[in-house]
N, C-alpha and C. Protein backbone atom coordinates (compact mmCIF):
# COMPACT_ATOMS: atom_id res chain seq x y z
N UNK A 1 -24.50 75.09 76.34
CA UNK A 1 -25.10 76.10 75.45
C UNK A 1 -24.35 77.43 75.54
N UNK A 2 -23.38 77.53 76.50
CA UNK A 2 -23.05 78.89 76.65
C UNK A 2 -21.71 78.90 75.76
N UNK A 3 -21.20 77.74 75.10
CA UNK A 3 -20.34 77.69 74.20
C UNK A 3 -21.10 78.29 72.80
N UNK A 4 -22.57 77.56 72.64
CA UNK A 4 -22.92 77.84 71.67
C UNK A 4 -23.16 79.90 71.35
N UNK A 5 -23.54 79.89 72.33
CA UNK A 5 -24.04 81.12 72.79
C UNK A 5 -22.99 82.33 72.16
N UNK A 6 -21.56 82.14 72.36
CA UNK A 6 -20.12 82.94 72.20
C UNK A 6 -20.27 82.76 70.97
N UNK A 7 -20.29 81.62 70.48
CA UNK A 7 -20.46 81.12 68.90
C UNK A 7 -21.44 82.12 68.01
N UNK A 8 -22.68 82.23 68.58
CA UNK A 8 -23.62 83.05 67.52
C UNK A 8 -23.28 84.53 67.80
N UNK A 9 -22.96 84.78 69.14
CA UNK A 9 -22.07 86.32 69.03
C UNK A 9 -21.44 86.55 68.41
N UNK A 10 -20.40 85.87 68.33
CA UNK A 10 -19.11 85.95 67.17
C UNK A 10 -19.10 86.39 66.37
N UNK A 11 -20.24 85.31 65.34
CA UNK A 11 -20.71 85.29 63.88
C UNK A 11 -21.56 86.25 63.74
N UNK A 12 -22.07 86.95 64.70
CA UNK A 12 -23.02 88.70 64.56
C UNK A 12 -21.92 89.40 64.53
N UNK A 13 -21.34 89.97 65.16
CA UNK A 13 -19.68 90.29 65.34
C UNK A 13 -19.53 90.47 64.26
N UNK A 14 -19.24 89.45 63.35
CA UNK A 14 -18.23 89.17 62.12
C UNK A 14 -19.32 89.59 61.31
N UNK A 15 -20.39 90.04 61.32
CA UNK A 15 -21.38 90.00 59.93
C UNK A 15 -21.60 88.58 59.07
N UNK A 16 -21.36 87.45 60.17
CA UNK A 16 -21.50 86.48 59.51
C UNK A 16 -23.14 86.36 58.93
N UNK A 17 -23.80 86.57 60.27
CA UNK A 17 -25.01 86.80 60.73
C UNK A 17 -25.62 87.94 60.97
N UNK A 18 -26.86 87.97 60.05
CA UNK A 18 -27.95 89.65 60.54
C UNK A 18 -28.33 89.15 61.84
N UNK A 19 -28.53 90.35 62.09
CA UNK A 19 -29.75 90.79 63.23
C UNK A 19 -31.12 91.03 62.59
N UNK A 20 -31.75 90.23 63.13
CA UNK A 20 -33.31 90.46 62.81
C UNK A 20 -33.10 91.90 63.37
N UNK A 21 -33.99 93.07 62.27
CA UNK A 21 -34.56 94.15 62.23
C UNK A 21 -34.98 94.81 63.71
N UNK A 22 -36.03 93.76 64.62
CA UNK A 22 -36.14 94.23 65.60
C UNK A 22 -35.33 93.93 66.65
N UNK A 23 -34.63 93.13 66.56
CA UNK A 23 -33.24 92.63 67.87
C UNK A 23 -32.13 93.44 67.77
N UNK A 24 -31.89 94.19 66.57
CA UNK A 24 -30.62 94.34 66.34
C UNK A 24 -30.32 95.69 67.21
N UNK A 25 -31.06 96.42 67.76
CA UNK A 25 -30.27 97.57 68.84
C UNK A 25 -29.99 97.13 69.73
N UNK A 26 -30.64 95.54 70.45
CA UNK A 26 -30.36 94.63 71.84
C UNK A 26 -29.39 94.12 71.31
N UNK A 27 -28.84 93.48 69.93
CA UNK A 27 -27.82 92.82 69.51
C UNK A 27 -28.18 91.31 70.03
N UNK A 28 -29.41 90.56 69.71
CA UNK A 28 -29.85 89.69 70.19
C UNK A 28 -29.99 88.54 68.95
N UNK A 29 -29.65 87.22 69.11
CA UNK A 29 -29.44 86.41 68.05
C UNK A 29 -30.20 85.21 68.83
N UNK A 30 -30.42 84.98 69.90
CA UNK A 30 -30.84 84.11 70.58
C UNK A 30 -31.59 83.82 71.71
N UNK A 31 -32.41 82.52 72.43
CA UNK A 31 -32.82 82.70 73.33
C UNK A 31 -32.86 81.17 74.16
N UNK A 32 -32.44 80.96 74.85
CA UNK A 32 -32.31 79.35 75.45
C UNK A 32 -33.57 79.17 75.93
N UNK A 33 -33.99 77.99 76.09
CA UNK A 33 -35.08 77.73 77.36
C UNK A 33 -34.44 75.95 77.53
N UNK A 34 -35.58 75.47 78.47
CA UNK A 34 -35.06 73.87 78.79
C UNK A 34 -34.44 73.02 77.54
N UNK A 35 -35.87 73.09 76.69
CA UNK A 35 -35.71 72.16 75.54
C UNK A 35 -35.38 72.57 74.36
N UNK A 36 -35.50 74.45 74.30
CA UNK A 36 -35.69 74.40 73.03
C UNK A 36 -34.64 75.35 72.92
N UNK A 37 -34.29 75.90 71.71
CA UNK A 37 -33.70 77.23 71.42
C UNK A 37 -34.19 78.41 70.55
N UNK A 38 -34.33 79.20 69.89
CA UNK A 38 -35.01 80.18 69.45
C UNK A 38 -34.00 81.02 68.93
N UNK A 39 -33.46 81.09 67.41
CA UNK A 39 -32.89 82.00 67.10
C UNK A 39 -33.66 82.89 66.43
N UNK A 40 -32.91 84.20 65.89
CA UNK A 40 -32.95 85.07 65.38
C UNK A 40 -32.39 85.86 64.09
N UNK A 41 -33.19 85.98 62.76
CA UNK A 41 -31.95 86.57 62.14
C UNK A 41 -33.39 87.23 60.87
N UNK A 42 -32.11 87.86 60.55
CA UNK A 42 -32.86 88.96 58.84
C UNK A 42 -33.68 88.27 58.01
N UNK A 43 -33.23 86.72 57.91
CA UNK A 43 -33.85 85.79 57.36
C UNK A 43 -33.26 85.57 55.94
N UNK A 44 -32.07 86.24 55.99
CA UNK A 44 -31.01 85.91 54.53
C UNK A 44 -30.53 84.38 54.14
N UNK A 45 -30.25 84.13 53.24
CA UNK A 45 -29.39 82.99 53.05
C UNK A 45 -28.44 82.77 53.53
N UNK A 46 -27.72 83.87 53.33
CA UNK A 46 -25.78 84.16 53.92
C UNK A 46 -26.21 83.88 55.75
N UNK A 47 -27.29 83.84 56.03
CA UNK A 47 -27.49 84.36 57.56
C UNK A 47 -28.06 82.91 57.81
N UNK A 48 -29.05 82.06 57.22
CA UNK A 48 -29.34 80.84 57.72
C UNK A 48 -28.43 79.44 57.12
N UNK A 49 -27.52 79.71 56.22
CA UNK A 49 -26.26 79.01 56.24
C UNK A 49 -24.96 78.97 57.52
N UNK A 50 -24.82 80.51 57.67
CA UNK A 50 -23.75 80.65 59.02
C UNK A 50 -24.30 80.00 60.08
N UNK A 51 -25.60 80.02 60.34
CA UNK A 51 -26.14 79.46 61.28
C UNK A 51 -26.15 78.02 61.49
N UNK A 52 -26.34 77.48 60.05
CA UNK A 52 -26.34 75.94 59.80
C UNK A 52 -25.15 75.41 60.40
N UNK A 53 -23.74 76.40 59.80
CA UNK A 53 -22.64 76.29 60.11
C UNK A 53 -22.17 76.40 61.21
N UNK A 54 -22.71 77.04 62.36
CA UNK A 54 -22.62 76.69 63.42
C UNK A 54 -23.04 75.95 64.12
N UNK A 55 -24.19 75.02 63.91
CA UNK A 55 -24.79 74.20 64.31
C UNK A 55 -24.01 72.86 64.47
N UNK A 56 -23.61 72.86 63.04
CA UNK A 56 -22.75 71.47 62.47
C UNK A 56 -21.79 72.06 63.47
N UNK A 57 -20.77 72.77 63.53
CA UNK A 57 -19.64 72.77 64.32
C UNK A 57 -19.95 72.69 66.21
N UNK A 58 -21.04 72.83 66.35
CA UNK A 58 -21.39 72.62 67.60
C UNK A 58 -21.60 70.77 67.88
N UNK A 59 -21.98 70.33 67.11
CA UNK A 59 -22.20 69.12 66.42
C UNK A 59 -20.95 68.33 66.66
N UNK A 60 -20.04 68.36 65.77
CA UNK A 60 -19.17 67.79 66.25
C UNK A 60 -18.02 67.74 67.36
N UNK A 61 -18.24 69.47 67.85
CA UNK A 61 -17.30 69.61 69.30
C UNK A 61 -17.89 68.93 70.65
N UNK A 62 -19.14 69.17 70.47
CA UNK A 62 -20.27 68.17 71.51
C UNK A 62 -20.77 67.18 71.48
N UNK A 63 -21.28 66.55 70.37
CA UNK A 63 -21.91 65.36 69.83
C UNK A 63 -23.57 65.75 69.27
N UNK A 64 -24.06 66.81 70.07
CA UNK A 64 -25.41 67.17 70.04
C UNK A 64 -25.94 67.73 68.61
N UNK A 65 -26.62 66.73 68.01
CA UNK A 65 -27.13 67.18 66.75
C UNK A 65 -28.52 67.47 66.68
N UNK A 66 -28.62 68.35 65.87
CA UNK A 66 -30.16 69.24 65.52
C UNK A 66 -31.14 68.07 64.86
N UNK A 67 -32.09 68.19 65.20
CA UNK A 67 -33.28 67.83 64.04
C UNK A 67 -33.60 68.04 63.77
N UNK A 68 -33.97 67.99 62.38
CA UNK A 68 -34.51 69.10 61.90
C UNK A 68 -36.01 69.22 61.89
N UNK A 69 -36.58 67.46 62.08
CA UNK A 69 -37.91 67.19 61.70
C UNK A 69 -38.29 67.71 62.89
N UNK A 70 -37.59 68.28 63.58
CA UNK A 70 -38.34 68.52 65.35
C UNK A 70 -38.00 70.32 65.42
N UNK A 71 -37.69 71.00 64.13
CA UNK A 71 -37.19 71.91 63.98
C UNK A 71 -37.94 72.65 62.98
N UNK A 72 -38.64 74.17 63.62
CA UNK A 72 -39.29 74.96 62.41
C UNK A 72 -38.86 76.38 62.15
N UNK A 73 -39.29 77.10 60.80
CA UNK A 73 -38.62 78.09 60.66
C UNK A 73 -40.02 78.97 60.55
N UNK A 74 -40.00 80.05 61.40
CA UNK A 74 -40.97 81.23 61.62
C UNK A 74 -40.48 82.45 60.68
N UNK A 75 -41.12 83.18 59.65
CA UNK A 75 -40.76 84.20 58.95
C UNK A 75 -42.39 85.30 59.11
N UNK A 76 -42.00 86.42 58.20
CA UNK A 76 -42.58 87.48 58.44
C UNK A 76 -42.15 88.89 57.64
N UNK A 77 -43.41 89.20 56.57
CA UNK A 77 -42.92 89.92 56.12
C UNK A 77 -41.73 89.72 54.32
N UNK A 78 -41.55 88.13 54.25
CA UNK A 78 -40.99 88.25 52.64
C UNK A 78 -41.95 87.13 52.12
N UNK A 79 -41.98 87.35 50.86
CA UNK A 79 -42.63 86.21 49.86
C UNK A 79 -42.56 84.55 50.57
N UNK A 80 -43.49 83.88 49.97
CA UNK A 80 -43.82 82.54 50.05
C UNK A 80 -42.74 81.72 49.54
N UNK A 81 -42.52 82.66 48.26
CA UNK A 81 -41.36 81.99 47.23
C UNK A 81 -39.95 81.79 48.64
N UNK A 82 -39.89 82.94 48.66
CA UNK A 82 -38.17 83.02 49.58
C UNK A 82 -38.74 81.94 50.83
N UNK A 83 -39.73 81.90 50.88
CA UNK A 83 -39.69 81.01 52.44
C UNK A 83 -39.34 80.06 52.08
N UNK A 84 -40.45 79.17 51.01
CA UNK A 84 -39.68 78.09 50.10
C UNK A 84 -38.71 77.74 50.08
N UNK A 85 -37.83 78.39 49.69
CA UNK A 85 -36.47 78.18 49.17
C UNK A 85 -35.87 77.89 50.92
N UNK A 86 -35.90 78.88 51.57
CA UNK A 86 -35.56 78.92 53.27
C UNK A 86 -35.51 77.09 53.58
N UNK A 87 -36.97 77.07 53.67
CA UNK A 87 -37.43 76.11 54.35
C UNK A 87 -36.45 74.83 53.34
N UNK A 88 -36.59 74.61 52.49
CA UNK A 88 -35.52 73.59 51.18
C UNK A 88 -33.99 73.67 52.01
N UNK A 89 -33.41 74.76 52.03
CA UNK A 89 -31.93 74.92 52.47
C UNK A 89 -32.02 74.82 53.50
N UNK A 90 -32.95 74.48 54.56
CA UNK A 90 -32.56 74.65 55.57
C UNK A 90 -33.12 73.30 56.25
N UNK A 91 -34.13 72.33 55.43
CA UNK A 91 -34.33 71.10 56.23
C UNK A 91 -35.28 71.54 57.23
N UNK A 92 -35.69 72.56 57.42
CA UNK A 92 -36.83 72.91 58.76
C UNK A 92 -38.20 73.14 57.95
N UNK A 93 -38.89 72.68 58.94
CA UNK A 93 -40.60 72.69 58.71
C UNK A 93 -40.99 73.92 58.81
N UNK A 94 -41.83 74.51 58.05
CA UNK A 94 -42.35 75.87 58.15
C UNK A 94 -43.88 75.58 59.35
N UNK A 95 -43.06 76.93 60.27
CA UNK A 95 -43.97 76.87 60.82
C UNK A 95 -44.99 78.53 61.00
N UNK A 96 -46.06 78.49 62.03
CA UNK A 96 -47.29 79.47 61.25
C UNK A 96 -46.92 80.07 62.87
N UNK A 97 -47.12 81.29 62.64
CA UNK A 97 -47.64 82.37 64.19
C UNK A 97 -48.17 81.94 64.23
N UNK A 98 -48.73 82.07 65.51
CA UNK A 98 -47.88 82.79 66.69
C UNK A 98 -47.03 81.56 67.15
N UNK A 99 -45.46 81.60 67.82
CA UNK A 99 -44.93 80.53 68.09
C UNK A 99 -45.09 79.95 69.21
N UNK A 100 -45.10 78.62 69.59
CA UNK A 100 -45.91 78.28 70.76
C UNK A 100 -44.62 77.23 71.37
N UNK A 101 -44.93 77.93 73.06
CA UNK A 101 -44.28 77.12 73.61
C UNK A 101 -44.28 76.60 75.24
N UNK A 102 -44.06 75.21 74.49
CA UNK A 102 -44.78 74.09 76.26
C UNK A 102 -46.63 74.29 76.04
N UNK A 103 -46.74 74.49 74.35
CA UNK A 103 -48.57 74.43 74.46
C UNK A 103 -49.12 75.82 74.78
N UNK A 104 -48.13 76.93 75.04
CA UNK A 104 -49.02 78.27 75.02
C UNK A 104 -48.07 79.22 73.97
N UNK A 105 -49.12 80.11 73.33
CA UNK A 105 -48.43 81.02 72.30
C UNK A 105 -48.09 82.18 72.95
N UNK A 106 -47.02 82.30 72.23
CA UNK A 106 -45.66 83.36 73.11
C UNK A 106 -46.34 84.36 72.21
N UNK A 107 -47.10 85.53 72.49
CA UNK A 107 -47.70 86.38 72.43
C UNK A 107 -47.07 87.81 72.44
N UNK A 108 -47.12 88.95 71.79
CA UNK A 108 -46.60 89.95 72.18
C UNK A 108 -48.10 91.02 72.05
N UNK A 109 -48.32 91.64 73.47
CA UNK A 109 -49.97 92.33 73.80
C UNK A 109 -50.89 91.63 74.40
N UNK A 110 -51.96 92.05 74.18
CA UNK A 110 -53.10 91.43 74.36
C UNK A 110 -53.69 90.05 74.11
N UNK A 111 -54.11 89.15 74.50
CA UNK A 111 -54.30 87.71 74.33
C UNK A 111 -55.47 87.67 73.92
N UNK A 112 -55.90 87.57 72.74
CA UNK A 112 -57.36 87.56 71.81
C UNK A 112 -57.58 86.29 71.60
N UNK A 113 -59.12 85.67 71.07
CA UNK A 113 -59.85 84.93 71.34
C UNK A 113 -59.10 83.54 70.19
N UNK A 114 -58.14 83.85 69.37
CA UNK A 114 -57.92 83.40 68.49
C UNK A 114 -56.46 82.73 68.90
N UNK A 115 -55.87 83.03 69.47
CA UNK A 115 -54.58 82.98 70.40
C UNK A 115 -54.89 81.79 71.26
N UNK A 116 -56.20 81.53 71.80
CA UNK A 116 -56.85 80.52 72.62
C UNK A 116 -57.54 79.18 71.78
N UNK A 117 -57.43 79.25 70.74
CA UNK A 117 -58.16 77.89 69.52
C UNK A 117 -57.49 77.10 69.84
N UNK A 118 -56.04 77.08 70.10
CA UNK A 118 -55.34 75.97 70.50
C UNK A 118 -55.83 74.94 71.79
N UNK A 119 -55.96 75.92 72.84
CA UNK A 119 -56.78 75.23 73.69
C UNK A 119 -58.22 74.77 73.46
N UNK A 120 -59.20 75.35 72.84
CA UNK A 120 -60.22 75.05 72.28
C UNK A 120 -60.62 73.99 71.37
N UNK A 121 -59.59 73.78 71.01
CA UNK A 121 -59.68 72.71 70.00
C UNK A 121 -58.65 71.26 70.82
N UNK A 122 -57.46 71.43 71.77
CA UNK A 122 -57.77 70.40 72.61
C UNK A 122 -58.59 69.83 73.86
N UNK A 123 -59.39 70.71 73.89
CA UNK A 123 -60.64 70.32 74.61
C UNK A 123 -61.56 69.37 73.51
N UNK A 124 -61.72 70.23 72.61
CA UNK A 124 -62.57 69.23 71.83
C UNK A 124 -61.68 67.78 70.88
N UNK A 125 -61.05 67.66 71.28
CA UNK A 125 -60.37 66.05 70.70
C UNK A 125 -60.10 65.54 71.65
N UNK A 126 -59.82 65.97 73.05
CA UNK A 126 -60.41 65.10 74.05
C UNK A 126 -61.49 64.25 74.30
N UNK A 127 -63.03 65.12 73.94
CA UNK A 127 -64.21 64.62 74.45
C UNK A 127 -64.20 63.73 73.32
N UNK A 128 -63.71 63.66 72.00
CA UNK A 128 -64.42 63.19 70.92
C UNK A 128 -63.75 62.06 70.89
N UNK A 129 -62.56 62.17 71.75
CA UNK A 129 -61.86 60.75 71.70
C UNK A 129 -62.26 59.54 73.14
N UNK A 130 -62.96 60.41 73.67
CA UNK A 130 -63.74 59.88 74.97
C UNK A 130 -65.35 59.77 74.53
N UNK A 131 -66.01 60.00 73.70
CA UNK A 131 -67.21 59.69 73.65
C UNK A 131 -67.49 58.68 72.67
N UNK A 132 -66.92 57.88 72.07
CA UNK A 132 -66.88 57.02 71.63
C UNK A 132 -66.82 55.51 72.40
N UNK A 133 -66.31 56.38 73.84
CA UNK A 133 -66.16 54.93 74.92
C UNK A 133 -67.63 55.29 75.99
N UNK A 134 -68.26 56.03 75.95
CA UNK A 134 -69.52 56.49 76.34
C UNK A 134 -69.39 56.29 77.93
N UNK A 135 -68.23 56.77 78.45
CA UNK A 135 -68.11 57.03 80.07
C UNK A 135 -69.51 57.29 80.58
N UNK A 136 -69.74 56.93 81.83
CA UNK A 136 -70.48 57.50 83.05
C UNK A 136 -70.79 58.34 82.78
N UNK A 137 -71.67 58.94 83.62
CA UNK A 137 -71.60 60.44 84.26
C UNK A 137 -71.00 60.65 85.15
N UNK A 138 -70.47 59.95 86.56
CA UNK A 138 -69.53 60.16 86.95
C UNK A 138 -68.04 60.14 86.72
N UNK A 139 -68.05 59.36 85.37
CA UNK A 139 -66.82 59.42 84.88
C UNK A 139 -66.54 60.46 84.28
N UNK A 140 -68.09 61.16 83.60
CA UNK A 140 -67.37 62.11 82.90
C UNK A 140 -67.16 63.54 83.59
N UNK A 141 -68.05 63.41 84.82
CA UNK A 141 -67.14 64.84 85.86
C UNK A 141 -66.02 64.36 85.99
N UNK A 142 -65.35 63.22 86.49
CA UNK A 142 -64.37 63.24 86.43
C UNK A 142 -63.34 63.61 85.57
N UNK A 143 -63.50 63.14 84.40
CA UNK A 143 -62.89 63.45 83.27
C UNK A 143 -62.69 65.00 83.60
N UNK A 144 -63.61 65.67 83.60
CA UNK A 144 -63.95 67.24 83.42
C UNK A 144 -63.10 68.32 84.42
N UNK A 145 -62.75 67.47 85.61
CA UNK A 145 -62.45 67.85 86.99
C UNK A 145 -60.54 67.62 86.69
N UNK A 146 -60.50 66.73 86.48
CA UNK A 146 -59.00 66.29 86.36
C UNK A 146 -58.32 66.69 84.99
N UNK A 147 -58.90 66.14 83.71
CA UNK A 147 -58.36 66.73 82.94
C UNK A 147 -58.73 68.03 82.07
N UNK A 148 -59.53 68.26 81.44
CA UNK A 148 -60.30 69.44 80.95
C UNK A 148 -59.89 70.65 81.20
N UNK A 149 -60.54 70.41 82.89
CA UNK A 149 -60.13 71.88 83.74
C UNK A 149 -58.38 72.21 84.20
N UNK A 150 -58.20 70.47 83.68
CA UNK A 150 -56.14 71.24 84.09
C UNK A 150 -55.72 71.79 82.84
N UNK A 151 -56.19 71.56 81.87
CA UNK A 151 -55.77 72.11 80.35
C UNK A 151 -55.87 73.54 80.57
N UNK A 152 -57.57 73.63 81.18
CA UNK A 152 -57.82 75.48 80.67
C UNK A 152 -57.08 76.00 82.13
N UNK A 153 -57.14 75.32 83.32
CA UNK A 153 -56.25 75.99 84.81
C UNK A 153 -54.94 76.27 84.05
N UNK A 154 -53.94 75.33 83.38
CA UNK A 154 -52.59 75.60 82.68
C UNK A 154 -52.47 76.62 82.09
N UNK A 155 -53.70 77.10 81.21
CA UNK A 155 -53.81 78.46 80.32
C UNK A 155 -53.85 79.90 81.66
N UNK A 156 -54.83 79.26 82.43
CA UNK A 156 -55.17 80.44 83.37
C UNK A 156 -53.88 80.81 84.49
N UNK A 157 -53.23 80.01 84.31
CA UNK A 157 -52.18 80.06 85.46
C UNK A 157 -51.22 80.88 84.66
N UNK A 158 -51.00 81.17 83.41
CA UNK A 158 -50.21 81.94 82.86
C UNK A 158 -50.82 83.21 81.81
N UNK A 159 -52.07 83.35 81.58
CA UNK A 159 -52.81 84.41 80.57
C UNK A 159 -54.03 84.47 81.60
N UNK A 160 -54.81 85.79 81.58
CA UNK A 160 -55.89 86.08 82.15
C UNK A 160 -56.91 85.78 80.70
N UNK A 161 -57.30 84.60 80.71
CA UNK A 161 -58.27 84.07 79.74
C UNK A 161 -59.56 84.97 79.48
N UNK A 162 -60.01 85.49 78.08
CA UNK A 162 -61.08 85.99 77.83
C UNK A 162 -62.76 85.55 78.40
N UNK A 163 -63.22 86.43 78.81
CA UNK A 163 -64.45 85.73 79.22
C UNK A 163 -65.18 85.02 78.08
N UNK A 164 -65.29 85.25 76.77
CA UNK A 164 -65.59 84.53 75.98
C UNK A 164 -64.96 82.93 75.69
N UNK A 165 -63.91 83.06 76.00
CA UNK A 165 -63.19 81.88 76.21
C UNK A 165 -63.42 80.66 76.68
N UNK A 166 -63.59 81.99 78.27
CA UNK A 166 -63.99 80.59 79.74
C UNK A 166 -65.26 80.39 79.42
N UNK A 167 -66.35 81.19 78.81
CA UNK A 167 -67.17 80.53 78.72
C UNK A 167 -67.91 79.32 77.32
N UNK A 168 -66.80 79.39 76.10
CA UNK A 168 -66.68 78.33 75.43
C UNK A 168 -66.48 77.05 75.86
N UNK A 169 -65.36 76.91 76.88
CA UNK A 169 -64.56 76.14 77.66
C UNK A 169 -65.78 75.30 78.29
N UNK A 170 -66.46 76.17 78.84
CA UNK A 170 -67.59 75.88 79.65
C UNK A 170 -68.32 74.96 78.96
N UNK A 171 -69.17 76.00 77.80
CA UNK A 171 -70.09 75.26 77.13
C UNK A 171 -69.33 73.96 76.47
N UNK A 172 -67.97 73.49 76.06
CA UNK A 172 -67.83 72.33 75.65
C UNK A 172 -67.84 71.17 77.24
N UNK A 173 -67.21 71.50 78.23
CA UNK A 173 -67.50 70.73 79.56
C UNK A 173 -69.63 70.32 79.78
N UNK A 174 -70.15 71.50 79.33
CA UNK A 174 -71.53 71.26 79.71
C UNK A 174 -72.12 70.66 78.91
N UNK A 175 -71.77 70.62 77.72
CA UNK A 175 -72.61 69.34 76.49
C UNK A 175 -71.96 68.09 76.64
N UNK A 176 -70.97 67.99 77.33
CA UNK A 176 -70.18 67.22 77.33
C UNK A 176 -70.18 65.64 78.40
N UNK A 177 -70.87 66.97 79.53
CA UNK A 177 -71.18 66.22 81.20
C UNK A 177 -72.58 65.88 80.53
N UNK A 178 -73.47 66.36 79.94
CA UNK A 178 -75.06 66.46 79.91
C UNK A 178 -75.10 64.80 78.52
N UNK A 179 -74.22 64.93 77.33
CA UNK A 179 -74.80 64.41 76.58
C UNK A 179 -73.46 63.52 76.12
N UNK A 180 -72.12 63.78 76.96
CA UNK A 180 -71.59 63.04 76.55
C UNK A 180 -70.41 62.83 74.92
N UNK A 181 -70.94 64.43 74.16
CA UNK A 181 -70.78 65.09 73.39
C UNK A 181 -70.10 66.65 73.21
N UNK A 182 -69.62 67.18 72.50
CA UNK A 182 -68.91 68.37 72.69
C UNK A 182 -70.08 69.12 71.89
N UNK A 183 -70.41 68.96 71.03
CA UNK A 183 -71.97 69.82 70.47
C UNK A 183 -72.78 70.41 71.49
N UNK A 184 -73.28 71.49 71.22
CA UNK A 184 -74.58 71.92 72.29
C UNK A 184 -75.46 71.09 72.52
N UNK A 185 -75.77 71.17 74.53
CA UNK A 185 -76.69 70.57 74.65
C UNK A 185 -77.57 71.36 75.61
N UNK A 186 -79.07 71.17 75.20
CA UNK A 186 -79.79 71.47 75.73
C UNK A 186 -80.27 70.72 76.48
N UNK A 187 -81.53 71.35 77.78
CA UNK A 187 -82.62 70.50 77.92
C UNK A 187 -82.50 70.40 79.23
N UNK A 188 -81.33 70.22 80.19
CA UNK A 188 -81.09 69.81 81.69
C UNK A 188 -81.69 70.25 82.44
N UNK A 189 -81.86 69.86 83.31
CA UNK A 189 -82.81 70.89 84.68
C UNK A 189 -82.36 71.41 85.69
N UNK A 190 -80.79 70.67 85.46
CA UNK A 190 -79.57 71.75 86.86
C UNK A 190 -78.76 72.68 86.01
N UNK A 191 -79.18 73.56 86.08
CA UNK A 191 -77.99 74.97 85.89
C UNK A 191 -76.63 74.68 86.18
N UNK A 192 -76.08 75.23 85.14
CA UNK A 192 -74.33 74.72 84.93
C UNK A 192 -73.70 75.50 86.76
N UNK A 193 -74.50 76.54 86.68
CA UNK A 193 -74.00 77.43 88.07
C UNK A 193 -74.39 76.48 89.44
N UNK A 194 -75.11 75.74 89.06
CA UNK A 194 -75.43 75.18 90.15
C UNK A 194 -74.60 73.63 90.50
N UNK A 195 -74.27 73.19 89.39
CA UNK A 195 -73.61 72.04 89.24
C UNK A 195 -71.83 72.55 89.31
N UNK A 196 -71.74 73.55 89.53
CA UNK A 196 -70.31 74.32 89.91
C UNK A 196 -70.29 74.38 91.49
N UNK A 197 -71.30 74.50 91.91
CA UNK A 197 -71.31 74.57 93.23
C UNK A 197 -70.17 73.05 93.89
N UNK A 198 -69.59 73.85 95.45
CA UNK A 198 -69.07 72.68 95.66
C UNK A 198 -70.27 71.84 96.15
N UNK A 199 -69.62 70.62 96.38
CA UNK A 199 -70.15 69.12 97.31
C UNK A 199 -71.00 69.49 98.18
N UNK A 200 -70.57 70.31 99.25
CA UNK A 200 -70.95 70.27 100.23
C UNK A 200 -72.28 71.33 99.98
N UNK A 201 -72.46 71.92 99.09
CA UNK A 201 -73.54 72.65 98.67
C UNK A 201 -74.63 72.22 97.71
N UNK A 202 -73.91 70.94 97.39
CA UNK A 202 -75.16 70.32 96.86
C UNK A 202 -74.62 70.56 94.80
N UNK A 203 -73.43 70.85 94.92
CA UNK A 203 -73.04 70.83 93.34
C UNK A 203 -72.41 69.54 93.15
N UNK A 204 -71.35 69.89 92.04
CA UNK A 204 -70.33 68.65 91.83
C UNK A 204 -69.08 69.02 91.65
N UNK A 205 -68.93 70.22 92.47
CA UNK A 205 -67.45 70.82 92.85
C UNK A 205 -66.20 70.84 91.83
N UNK A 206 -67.15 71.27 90.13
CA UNK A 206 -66.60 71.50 89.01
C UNK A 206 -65.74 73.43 89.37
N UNK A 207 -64.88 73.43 89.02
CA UNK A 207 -64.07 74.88 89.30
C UNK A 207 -64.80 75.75 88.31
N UNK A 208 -64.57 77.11 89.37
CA UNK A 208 -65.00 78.43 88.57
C UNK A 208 -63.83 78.67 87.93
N UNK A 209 -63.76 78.54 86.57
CA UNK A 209 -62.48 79.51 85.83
C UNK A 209 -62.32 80.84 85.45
N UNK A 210 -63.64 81.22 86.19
CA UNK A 210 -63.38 82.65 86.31
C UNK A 210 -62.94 83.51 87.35
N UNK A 211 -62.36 82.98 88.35
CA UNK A 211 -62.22 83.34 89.97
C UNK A 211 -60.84 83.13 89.76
């Protein structure tokens, strides 16, 4: 990548390629990570052709070709029409803010309640794809303990999650343990606080995600 890397300098260099508006005093066109890459640009034609064009030439000096179906284009700020057209010339899927990556949205500020639906909503196609097989109740702490809580721990290990959040999170784990269902449930006679408690206290040593 660090071939590629000289490559998109170059072509900024040369005015092959804009600088997106806000990169352009860093002089920034790019960003590596494991799997993915992340460019940058004005969002011109002349600017996502050079790019194409470097791609292809990376392409054949390496072998490593793009996909495109595994490939989206983030804009901001011009017409629907021009994205259109973008997205046509360019073979990439339009994709929607905030951009997400490894499953969390790369955020710039504050992390609002809306930023978190992603997780919220794979909590709930979990249970709904598990309550159809009508687990236990011990299966379904389990469920709750192992996977559930590693989804929202994954979020917490990298964003300080809204208390409104953790406690959505919650309420889908507690209709969930109680009825087997992600819908509200009422009616139980052990307090969710109490069924958090560990083992040895007489709970079911479900994690505080607020600690």
């Amino acid at each position: 990548m660090e071939v590629f890397s000289q490559l998109m300098e170059s072509a900024a260099i040369e005015g092959k390629i804009d600088y997106h508006p806000r990169y352009k005093p860093l002089k920034l066109t790019h960003l590596c990570f494991v799997d993915d890459l992340l460019l940058f640009t004005n969002g011109s034609k002349e600017s996502i052709t050079a790019i194409l064009d470097l791609l292809n030439t990376f392409y054949h000096w390496f072998g490593l070709k793009l996909n495109p179906e595994k490939s989206e284009i983030f804009t901001g700020g011009i017409s629907d029409e021009y994205v259109t057209d973008l997205v046509i010339g360019s073979g990439f899927k339009r994709g929607m803010l905030p951009v997400r990556y490894l499953g969390l949205p790369l955020v710039y500020g504050k992390l609002s309640s809306k930023h978190c639906e992603a997780l919220t909503k794979r909590i709930v196609k979990r249970i709904r794809s598990w309550s159809v097989k009508h687990p236990s109740y011990v299966g379904r702490v389990q469920l709750i303990n192992s996977v559930l809580f590693s989804m929202a721990n994954y979020w917490c290990y990298h964003f300080i999650l809204l208390k409104k959040v953790i406690k959505l999170v919650y309420q889908k784990c507690r209709s969930f343990l109680r009825k087997g269902l992600e819908q509200h449930a009422s009616g139980s006679k052990i307090s969710w606080e109490t069924v958090c408690l560990p083992k040895a206290e007489g709970g079911l040593g479900i994690e505080d995600l607020s600690l």
